[in-house]
C-alpha atoms as a PDB file:
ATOM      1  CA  UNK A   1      -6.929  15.396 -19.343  1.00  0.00           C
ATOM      2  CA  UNK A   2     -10.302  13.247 -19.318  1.00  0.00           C
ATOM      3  CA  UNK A   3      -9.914  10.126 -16.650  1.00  0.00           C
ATOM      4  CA  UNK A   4     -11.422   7.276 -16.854  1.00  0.00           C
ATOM      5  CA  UNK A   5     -12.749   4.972 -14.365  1.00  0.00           C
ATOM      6  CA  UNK A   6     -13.274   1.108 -14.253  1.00  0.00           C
ATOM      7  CA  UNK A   7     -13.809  -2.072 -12.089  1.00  0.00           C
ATOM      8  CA  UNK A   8     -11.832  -4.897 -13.108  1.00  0.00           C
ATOM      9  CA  UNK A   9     -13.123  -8.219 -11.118  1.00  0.00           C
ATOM     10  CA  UNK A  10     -10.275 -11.342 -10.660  1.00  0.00           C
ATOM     11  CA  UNK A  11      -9.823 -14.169  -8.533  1.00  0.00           C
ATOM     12  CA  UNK A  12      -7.321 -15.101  -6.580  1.00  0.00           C
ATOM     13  CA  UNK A  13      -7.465 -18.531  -3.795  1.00  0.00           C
ATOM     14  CA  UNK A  14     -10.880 -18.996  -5.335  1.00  0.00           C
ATOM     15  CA  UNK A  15     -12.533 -16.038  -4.372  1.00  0.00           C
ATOM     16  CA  UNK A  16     -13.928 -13.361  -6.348  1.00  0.00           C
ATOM     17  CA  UNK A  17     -11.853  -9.557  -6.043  1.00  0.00           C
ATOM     18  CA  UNK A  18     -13.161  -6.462  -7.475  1.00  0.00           C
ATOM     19  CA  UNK A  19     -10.437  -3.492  -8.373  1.00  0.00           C
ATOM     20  CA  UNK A  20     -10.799   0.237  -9.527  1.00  0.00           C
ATOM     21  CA  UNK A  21      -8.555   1.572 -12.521  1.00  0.00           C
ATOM     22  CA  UNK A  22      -8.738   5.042 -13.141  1.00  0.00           C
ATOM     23  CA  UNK A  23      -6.295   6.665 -15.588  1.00  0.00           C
ATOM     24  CA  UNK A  24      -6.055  10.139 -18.200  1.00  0.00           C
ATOM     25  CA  UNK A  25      -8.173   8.521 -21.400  1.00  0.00           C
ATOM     26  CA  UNK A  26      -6.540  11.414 -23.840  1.00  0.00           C
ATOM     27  CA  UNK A  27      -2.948   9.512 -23.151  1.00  0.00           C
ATOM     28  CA  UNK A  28      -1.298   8.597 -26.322  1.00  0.00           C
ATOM     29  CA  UNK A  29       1.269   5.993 -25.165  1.00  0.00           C
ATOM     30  CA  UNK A  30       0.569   3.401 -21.854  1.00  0.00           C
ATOM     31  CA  UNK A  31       1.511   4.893 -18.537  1.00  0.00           C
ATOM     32  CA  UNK A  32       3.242   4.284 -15.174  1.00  0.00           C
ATOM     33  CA  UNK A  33       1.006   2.457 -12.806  1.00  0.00           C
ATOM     34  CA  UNK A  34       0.273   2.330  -9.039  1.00  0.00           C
ATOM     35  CA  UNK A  35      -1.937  -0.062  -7.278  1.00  0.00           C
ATOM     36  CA  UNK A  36      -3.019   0.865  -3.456  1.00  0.00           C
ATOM     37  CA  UNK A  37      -3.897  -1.412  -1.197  1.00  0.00           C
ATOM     38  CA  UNK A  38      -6.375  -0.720   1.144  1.00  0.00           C
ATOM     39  CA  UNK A  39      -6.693  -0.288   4.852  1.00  0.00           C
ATOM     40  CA  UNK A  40      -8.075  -2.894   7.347  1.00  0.00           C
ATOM     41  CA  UNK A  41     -11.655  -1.911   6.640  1.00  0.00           C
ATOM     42  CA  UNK A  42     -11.450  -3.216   3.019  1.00  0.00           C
ATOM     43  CA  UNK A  43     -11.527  -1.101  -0.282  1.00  0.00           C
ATOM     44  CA  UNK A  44     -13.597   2.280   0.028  1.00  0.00           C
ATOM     45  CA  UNK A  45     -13.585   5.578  -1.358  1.00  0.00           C
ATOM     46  CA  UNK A  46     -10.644   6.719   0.466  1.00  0.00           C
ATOM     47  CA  UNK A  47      -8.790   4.274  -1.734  1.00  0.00           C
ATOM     48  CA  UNK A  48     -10.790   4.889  -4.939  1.00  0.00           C
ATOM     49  CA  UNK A  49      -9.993   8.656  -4.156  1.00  0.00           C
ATOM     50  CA  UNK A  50      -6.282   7.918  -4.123  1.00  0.00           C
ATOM     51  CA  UNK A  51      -6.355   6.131  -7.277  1.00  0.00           C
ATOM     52  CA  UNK A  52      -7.900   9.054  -9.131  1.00  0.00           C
ATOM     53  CA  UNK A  53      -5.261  11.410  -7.009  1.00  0.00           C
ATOM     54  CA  UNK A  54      -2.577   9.307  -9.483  1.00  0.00           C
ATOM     55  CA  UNK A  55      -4.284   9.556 -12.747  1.00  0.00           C
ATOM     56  CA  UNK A  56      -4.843  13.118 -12.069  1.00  0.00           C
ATOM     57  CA  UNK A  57      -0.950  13.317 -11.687  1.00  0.00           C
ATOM     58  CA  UNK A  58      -0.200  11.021 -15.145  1.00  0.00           C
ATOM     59  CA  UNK A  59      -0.242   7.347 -13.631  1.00  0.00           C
ATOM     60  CA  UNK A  60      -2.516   4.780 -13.760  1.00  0.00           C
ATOM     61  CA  UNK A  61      -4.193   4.292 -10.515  1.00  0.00           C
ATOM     62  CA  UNK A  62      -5.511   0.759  -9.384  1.00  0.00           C
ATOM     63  CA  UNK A  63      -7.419   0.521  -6.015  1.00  0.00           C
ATOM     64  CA  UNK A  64      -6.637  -3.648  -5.563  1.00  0.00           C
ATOM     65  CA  UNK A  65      -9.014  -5.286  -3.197  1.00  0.00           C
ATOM     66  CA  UNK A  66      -7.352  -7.980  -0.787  1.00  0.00           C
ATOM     67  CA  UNK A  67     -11.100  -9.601   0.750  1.00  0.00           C
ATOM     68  CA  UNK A  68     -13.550  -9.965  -1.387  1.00  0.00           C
ATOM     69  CA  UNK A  69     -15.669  -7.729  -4.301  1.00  0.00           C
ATOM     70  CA  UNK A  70     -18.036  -5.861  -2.313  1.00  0.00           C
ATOM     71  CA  UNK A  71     -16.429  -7.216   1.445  1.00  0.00           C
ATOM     72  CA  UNK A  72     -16.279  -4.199   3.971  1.00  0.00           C
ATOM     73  CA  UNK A  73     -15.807  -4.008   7.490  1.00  0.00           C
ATOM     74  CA  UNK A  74     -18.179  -1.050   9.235  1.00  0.00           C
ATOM     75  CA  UNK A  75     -16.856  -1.347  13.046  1.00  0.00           C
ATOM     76  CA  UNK A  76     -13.131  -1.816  14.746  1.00  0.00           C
ATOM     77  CA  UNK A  77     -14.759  -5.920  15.495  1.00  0.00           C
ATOM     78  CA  UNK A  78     -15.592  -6.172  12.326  1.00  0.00           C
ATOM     79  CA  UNK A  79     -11.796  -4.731  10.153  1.00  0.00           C
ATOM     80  CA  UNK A  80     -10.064  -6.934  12.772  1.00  0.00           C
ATOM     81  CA  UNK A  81     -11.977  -9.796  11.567  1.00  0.00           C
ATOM     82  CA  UNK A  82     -11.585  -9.452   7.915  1.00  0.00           C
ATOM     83  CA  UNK A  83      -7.527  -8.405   8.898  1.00  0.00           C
ATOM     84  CA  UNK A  84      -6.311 -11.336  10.968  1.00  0.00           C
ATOM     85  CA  UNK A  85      -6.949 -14.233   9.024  1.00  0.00           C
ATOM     86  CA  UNK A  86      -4.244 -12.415   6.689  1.00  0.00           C
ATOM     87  CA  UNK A  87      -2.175 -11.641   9.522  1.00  0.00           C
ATOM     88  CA  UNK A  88      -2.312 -15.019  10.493  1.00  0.00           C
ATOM     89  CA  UNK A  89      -0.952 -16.209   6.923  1.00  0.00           C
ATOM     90  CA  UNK A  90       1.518 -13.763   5.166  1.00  0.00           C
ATOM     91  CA  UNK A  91       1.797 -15.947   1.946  1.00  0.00           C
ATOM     92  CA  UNK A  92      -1.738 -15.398   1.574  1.00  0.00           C
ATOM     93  CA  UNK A  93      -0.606 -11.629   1.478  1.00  0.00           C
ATOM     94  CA  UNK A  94       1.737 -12.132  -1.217  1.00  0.00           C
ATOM     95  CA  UNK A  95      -0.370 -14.332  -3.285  1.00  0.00           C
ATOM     96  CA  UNK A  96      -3.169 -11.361  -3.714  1.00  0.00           C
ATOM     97  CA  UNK A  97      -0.779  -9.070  -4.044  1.00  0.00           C
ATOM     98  CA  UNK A  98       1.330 -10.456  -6.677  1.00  0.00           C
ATOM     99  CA  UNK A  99      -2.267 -11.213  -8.352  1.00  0.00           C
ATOM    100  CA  UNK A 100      -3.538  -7.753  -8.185  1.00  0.00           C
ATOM    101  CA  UNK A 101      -0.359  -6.881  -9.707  1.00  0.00           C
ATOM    102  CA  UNK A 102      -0.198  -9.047 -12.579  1.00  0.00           C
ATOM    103  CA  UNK A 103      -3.828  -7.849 -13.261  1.00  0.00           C
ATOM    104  CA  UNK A 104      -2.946  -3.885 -13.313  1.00  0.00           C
ATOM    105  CA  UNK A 105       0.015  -5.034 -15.942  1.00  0.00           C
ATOM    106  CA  UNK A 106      -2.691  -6.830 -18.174  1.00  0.00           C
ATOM    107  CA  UNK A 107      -4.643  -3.545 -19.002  1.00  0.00           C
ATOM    108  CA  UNK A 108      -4.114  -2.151 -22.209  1.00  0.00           C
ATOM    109  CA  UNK A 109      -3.289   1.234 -20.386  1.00  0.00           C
ATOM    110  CA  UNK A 110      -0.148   0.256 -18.185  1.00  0.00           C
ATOM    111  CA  UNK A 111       3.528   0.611 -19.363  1.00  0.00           C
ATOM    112  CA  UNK A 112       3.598  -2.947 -17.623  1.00  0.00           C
ATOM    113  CA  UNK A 113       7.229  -2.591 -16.979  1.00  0.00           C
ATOM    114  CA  UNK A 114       6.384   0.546 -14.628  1.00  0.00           C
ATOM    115  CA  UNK A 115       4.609  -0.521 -11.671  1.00  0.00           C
ATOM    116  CA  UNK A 116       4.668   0.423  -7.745  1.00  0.00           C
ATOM    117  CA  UNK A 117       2.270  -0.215  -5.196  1.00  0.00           C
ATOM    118  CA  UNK A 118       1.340   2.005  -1.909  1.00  0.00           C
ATOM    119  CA  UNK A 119      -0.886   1.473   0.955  1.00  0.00           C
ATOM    120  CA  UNK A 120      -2.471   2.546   3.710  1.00  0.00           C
ATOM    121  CA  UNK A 121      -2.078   0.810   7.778  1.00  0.00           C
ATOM    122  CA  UNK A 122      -2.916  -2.958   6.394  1.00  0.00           C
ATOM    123  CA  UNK A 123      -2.171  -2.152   3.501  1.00  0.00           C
ATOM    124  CA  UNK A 124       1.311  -0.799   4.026  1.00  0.00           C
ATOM    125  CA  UNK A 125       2.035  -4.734   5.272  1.00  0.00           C
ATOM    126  CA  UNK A 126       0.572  -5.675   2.228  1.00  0.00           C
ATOM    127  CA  UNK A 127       3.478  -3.586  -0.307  1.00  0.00           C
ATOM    128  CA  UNK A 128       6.001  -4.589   2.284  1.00  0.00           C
ATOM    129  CA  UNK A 129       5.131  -8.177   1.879  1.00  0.00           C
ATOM    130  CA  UNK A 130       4.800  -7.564  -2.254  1.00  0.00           C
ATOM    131  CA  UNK A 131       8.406  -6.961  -1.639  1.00  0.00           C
ATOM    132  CA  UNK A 132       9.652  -9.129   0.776  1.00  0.00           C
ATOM    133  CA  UNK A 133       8.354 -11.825  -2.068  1.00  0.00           C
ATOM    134  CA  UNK A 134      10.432 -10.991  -4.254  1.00  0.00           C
ATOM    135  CA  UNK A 135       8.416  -9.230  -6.736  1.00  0.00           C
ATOM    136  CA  UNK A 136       9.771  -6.785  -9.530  1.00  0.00           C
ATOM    137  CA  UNK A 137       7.716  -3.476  -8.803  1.00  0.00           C
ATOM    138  CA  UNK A 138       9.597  -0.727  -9.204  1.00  0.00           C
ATOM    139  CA  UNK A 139       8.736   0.280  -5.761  1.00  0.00           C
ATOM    140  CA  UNK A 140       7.139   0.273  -2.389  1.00  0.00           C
ATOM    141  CA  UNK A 141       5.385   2.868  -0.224  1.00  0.00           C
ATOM    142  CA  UNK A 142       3.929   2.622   2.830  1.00  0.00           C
ATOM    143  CA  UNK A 143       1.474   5.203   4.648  1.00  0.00           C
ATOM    144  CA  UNK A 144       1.632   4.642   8.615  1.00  0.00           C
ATOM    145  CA  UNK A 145       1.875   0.872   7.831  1.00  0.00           C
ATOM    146  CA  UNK A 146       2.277  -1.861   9.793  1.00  0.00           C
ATOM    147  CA  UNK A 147       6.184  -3.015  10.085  1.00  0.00           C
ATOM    148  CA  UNK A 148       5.562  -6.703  11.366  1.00  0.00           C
ATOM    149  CA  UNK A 149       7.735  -9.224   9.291  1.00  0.00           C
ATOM    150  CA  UNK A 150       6.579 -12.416   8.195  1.00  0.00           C
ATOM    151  CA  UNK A 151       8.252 -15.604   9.167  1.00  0.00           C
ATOM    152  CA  UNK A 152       9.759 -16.367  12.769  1.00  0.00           C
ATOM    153  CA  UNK A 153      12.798 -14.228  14.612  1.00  0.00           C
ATOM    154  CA  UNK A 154      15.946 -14.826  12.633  1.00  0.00           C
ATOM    155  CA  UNK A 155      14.795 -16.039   9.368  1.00  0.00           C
ATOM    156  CA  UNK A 156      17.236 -14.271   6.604  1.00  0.00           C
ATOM    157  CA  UNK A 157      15.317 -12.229   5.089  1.00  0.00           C
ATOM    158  CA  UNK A 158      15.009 -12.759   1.051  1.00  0.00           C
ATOM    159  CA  UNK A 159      16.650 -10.484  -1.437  1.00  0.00           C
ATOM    160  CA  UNK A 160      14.672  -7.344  -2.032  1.00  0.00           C
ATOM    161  CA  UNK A 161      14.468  -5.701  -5.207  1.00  0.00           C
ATOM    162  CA  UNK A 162      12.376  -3.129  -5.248  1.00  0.00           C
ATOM    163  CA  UNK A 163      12.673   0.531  -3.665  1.00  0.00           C
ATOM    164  CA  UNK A 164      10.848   1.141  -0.190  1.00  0.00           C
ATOM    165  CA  UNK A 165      10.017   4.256   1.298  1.00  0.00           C
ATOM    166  CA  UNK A 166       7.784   3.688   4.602  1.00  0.00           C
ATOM    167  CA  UNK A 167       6.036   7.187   6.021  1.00  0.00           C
ATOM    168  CA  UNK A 168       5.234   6.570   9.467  1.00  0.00           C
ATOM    169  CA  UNK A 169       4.115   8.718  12.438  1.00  0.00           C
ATOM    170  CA  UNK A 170       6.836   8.553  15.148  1.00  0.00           C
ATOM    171  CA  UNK A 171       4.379   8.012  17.842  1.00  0.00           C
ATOM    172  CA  UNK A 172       1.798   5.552  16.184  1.00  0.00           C
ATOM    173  CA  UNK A 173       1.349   2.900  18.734  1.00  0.00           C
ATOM    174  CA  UNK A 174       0.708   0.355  16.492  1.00  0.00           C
ATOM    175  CA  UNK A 175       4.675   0.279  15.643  1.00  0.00           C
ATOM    176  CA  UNK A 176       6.630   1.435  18.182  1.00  0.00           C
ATOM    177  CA  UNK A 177      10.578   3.221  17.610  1.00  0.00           C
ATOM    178  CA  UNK A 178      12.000   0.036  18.228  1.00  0.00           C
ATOM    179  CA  UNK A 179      10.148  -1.790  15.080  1.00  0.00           C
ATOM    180  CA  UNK A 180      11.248   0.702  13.070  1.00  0.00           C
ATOM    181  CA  UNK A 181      15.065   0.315  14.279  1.00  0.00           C
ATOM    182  CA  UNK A 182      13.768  -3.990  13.366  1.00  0.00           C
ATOM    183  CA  UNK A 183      12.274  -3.227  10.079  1.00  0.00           C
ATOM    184  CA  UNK A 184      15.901  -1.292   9.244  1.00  0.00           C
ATOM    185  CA  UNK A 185      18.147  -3.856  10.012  1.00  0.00           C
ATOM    186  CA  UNK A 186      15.492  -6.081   7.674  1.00  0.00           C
ATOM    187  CA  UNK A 187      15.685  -4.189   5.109  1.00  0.00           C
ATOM    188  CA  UNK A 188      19.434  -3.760   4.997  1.00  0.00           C
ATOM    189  CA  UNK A 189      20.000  -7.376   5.666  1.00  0.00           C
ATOM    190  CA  UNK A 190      17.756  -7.730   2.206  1.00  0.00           C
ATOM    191  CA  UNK A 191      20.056  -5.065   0.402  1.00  0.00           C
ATOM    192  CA  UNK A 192      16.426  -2.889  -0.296  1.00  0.00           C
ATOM    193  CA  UNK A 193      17.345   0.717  -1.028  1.00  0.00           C
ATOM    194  CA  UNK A 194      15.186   2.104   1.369  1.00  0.00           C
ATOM    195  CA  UNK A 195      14.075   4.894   3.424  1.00  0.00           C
ATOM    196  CA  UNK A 196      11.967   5.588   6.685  1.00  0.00           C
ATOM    197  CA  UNK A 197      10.833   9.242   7.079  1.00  0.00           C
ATOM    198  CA  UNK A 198       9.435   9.632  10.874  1.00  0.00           C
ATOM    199  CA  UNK A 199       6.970  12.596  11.604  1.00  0.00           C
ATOM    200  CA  UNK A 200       7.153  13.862  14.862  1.00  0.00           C
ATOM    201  CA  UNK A 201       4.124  14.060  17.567  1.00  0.00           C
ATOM    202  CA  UNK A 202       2.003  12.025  14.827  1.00  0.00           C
ATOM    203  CA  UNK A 203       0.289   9.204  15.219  1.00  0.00           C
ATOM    204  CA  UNK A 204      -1.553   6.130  13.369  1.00  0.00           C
ATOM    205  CA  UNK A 205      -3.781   6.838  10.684  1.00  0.00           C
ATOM    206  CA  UNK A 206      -1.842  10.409   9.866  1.00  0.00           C
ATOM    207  CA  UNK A 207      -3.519  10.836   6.156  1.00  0.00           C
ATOM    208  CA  UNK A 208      -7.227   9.823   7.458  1.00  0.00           C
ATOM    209  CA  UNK A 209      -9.148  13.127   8.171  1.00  0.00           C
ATOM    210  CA  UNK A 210     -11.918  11.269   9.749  1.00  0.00           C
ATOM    211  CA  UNK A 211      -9.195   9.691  12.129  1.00  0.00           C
ATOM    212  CA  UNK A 212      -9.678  11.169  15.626  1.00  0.00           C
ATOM    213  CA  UNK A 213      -9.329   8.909  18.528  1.00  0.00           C
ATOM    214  CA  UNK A 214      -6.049   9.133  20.498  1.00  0.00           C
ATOM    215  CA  UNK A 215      -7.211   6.575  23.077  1.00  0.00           C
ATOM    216  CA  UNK A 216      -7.121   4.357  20.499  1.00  0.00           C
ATOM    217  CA  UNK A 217      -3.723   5.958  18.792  1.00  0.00           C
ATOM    218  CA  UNK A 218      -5.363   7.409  15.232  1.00  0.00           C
ATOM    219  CA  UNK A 219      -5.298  10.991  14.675  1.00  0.00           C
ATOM    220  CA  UNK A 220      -5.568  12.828  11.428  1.00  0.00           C
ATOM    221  CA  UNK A 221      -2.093  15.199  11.026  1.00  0.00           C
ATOM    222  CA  UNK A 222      -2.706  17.904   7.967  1.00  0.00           C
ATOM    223  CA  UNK A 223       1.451  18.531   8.260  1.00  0.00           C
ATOM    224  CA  UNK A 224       2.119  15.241   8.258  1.00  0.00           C
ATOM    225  CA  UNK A 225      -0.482  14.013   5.722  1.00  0.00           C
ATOM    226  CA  UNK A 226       0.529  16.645   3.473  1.00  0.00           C
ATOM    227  CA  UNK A 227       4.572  16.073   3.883  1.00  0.00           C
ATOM    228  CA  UNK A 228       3.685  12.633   3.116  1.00  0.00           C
ATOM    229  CA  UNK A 229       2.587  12.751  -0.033  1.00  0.00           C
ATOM    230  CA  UNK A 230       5.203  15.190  -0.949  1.00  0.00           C
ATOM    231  CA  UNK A 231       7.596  12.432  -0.397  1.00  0.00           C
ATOM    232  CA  UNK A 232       5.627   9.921  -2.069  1.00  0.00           C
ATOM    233  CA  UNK A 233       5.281  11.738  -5.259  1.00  0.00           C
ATOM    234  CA  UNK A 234       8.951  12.476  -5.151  1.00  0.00           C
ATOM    235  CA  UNK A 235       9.574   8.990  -4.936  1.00  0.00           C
ATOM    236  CA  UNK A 236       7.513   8.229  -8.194  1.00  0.00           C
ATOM    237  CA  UNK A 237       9.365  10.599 -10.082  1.00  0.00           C
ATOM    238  CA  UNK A 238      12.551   8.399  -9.174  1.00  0.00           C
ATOM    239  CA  UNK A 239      10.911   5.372  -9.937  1.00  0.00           C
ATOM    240  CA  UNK A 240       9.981   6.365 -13.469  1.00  0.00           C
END
């Protein structure tokens, strides 16, 4: 296996994005494809690193970029500024994720009709949006993401195509038991196949090994990080 690394820029709402594609060079045929979204702080190495994690394991791996080539937050003030004007306009969501999508299906590399996306906190809203838009991934997974629907209470949610499995620490304070009971009865209403898999005594920010602040709810869980991903590459196998 020889990977292969490159940044792809776009555009999307008239601003320049910058992604990372990293995939096994020596492959004879295109291949399945994930994108990862990134956490609040913007597209980093942790991101880059999962994207090479993929390729290493036969899929295409494309870290998207949902702010701005070269936009990072450094501080907790400065992530929650680049976050909520996304929070505060879901369709915006969808728009750069469908985008960052339909750019990881353009490269010469992806088996375009095998796509999924994951992501981390933000960017586990982000893949939930992606399919709460409708869009025809194959699937959805979400990394101690946030659960938060888009819309106002009681909308119906829109027919969801696309698998969803949503790993989630059971006492991340950022989405509490009874969001999770919510995002259920979402889902189901939507007719997603879908799964929740709740670790126990874990909290936000599970896979981070830098994460260490309970006041603030984040704490890096080696079980949990590691059961995790166990799941999630479980679920790609079923996807493709």
């Amino acid at each position: 296996m020889a990977l292969e690394e490159r940044f792809i820029e776009y555009d999307c709402d008239g601003s320049l994005l910058e992604g990372y594609l990293v995939f096994d060079a020596s492959a004879s045929q295109p291949l399945p494809a994930v994108a990862v979204a990134h956490a609040w702080g913007g597209r980093g190495e942790f991101e880059m690193a999962k994207a090479r994690d993929l390729a290493a394991r036969g899929y295409v791996g494309f870290a998207l970029d949902m702010y701005g080539k070269g936009v990072r937050g450094s501080s907790t003030e400065e992530n929650q500024a680049l976050m909520m004007p996304f929070m505060e306009n879901r369709e915006r969501v969808a728009r750069r994720m469908h985008r960052a999508i339909d750019v990881l299906r353009e490269q010469a590399e992806v088996d375009a009709q095998k796509v999924a996306a994951m992501g981390f906190c933000f960017g586990g809203l982000c893949v939930l949006d992606l399919a709460r838009s409708g869009s025809d991934v194959r699937g959805v997974i979400s990394f101690h993401g946030l659960f938060t629907p888009p819309g106002t209470a009681g909308d119906k949610p829109a027919p969801i195509t696309a698998k969803v499995l949503c790993l989630h620490g059971y006492d991340d304070p950022m989405v509490d038991p009874g969001s999770v009971l919510d995002l259920g009865h979402e889902l189901t209403a939507a007719g997603a196949d879908w799964q929740v898999h709740a670790y126990g005594n874990t909290m936000h920010a599970f896979t981070v090994p830098e994460a260490n602040d309970p006041d603030f709810g984040a704490v890096y869980s080696e079980s949990a990080n590691r059961r995790s991903h166990r799941s999630l590459y479980n679920f790609l196998e079923e996807l493709f």
